[in-house]
N, C-alpha and C. Protein backbone atom coordinates (compact mmCIF):
# COMPACT_ATOMS: atom_id res chain seq x y z
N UNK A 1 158.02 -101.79 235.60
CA UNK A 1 157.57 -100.43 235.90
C UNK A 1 157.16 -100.36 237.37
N UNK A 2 157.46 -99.56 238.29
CA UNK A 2 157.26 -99.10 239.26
C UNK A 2 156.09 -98.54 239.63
N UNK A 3 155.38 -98.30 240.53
CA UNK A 3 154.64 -97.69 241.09
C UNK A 3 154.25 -96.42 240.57
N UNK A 4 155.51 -95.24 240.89
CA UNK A 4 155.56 -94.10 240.84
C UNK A 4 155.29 -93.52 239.43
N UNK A 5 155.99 -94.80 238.53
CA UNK A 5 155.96 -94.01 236.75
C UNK A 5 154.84 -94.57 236.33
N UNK A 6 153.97 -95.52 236.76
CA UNK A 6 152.75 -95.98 236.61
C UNK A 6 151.70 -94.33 236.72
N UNK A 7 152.16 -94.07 237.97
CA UNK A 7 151.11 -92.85 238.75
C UNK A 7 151.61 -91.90 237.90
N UNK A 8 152.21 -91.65 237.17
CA UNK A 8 153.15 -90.43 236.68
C UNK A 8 152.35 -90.48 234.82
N UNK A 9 152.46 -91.71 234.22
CA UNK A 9 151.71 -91.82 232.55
C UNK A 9 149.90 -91.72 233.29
N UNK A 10 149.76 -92.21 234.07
CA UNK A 10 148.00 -91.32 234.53
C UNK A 10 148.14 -90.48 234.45
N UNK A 11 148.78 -89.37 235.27
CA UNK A 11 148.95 -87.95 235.46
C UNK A 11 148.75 -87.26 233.65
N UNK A 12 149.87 -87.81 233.23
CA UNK A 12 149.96 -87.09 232.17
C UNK A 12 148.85 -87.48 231.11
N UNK A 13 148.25 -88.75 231.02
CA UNK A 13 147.08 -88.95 230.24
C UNK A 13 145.75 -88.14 230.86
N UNK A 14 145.77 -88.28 231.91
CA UNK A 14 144.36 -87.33 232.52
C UNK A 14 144.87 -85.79 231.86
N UNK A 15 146.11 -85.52 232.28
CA UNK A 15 145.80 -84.12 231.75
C UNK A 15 145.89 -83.46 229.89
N UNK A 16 145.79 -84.85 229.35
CA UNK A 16 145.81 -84.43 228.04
C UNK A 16 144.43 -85.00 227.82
N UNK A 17 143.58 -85.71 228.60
CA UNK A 17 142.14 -85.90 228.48
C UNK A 17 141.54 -84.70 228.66
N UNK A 18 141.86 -83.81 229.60
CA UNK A 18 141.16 -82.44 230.28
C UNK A 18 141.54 -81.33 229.10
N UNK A 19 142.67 -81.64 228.55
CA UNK A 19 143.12 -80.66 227.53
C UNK A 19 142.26 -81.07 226.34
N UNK A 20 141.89 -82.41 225.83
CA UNK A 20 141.50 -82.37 224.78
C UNK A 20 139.39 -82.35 225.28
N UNK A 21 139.35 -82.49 226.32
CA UNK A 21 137.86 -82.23 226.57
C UNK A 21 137.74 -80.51 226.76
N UNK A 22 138.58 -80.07 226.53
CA UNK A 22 138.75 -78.04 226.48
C UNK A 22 138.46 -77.85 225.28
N UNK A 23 139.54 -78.63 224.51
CA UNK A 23 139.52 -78.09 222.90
C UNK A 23 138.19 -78.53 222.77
N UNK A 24 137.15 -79.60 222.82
CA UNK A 24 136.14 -80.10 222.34
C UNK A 24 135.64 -78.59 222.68
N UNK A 25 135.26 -78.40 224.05
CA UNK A 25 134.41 -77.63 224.37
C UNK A 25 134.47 -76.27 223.56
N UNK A 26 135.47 -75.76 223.24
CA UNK A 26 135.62 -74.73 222.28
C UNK A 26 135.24 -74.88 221.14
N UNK A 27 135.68 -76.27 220.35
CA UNK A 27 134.92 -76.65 219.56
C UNK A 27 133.45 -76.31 219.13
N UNK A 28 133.04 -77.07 220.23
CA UNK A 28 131.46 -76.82 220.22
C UNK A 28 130.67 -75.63 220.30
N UNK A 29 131.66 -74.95 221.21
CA UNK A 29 130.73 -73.04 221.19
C UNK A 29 131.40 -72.86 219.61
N UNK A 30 132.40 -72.25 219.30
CA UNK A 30 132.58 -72.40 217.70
C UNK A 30 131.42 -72.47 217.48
N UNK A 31 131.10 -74.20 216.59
CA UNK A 31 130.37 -74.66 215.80
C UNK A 31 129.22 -74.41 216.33
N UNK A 32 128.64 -73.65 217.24
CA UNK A 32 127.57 -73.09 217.97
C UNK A 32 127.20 -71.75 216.95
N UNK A 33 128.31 -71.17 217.65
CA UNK A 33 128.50 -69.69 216.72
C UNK A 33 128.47 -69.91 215.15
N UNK A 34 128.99 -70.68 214.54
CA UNK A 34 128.91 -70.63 213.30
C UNK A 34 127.51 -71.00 212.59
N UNK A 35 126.92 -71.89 213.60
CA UNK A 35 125.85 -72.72 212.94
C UNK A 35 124.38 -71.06 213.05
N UNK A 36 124.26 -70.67 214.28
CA UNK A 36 123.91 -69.19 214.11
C UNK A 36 124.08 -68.15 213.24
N UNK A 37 125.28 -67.54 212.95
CA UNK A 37 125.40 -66.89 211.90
C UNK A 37 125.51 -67.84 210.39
N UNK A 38 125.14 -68.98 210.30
CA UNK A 38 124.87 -69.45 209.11
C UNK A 38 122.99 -69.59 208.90
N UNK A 39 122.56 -69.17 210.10
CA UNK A 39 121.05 -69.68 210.17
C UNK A 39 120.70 -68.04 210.08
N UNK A 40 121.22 -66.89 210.72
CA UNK A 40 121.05 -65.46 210.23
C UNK A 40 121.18 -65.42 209.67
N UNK A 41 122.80 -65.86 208.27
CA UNK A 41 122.85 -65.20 206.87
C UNK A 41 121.73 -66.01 205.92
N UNK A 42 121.65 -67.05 206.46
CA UNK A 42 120.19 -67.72 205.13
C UNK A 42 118.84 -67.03 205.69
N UNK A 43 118.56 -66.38 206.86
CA UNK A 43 117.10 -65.53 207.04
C UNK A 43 117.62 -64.02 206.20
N UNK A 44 119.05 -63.36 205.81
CA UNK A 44 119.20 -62.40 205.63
C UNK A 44 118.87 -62.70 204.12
N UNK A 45 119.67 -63.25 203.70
CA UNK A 45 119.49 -63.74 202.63
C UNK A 45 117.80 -64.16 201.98
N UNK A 46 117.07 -64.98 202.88
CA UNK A 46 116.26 -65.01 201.94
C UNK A 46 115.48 -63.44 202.09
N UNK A 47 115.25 -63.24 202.98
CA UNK A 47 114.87 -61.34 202.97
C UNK A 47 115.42 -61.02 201.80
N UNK A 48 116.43 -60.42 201.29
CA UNK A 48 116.90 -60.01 200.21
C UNK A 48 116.37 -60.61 199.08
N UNK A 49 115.66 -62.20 198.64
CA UNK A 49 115.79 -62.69 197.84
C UNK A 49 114.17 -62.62 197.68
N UNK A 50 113.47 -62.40 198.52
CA UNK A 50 112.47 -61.67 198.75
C UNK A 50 112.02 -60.60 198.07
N UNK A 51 112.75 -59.53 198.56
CA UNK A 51 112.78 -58.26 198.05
C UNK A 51 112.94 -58.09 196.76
N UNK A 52 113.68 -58.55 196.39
CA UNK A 52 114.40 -58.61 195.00
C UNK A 52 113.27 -59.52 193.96
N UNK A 53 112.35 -59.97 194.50
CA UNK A 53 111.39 -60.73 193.76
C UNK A 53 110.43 -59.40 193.57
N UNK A 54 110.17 -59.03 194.88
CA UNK A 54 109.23 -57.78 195.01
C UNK A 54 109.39 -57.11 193.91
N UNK A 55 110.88 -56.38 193.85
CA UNK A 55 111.48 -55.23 193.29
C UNK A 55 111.00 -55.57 191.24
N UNK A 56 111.30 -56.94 191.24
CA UNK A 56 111.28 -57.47 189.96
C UNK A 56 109.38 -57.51 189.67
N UNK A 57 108.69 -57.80 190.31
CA UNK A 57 107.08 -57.82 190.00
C UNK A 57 106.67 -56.34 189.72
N UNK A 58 107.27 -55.02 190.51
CA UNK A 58 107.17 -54.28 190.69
C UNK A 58 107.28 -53.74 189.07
N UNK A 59 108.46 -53.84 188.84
CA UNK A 59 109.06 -53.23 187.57
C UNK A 59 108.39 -54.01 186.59
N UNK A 60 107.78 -55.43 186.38
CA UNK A 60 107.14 -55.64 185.36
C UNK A 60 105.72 -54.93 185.59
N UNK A 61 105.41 -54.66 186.29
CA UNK A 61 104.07 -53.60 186.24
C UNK A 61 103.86 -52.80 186.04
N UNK A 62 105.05 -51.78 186.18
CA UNK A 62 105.29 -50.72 185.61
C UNK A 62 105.30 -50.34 184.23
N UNK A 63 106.40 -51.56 183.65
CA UNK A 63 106.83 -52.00 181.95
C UNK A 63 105.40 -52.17 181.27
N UNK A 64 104.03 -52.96 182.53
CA UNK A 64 103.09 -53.33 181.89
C UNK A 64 102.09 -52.17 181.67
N UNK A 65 102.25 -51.15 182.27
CA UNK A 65 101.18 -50.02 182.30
C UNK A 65 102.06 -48.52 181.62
N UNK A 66 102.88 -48.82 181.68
CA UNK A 66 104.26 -47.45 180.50
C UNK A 66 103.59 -48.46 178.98
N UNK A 67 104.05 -50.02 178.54
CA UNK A 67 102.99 -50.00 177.21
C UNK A 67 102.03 -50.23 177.51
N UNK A 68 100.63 -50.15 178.57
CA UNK A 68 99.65 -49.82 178.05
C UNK A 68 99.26 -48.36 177.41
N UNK A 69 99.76 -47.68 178.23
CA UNK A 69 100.05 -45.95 177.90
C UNK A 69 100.46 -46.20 176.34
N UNK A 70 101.44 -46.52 175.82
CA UNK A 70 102.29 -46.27 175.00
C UNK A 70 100.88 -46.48 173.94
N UNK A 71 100.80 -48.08 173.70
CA UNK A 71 99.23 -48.43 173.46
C UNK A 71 98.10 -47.53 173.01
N UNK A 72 98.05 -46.58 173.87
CA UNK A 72 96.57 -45.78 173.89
C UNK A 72 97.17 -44.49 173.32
N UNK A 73 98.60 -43.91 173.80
CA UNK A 73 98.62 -43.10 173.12
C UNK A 73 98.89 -43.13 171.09
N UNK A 74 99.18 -44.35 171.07
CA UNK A 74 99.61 -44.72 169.58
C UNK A 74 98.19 -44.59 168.86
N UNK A 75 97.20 -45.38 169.78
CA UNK A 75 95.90 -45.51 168.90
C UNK A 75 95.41 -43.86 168.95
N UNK A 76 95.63 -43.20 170.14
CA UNK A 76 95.35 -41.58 169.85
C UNK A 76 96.10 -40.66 168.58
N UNK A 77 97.06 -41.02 168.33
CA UNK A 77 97.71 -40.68 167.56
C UNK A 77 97.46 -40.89 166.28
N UNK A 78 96.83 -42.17 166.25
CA UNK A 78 96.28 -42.82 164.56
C UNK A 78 95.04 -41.83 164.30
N UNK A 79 94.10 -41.81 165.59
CA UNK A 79 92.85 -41.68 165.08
C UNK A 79 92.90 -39.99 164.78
N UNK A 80 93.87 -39.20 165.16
CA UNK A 80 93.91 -37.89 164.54
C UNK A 80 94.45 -37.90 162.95
């Protein structure tokens, strides 16, 4: 091998080093971006899962004071 085709497989390995240190770098913003909107949808998420606990305490309190009503009006009802 010569000189020149020596200087020539560098050439072409450096520039598939620079090409594949690009793709990394894209890579990495990617998996940047993704790792963010995976860390927003689990804060969205637990918000919702939140709420939805709320929503559920809510409605058993309701259920709990519609039969206490129910309750008082039954015993009103007996004692006439």
């Amino acid at each position: 091998m010569d000189n020149e085709s020596i200087l020539r497989q560098f050439e072409e390995i450096e520039k598939k080093v620079e090409s594949l240190i690009e793709v990394n770098k894209s890579l990495e913003a990617t998996n940047l971006e993704l790792r963010n909107k995976i860390k927003r949808l689990e804060e969205e998420l637990q918000g919702k899962v939140e709420a939805e606990n709320n929503y559920a305490e809510e409605r058993a309190l309701i259920r709990s004071k519609i039969d206490s009503l129910l309750v008082r009006l039954e015993d009103i009802a007996k004692a006439e």
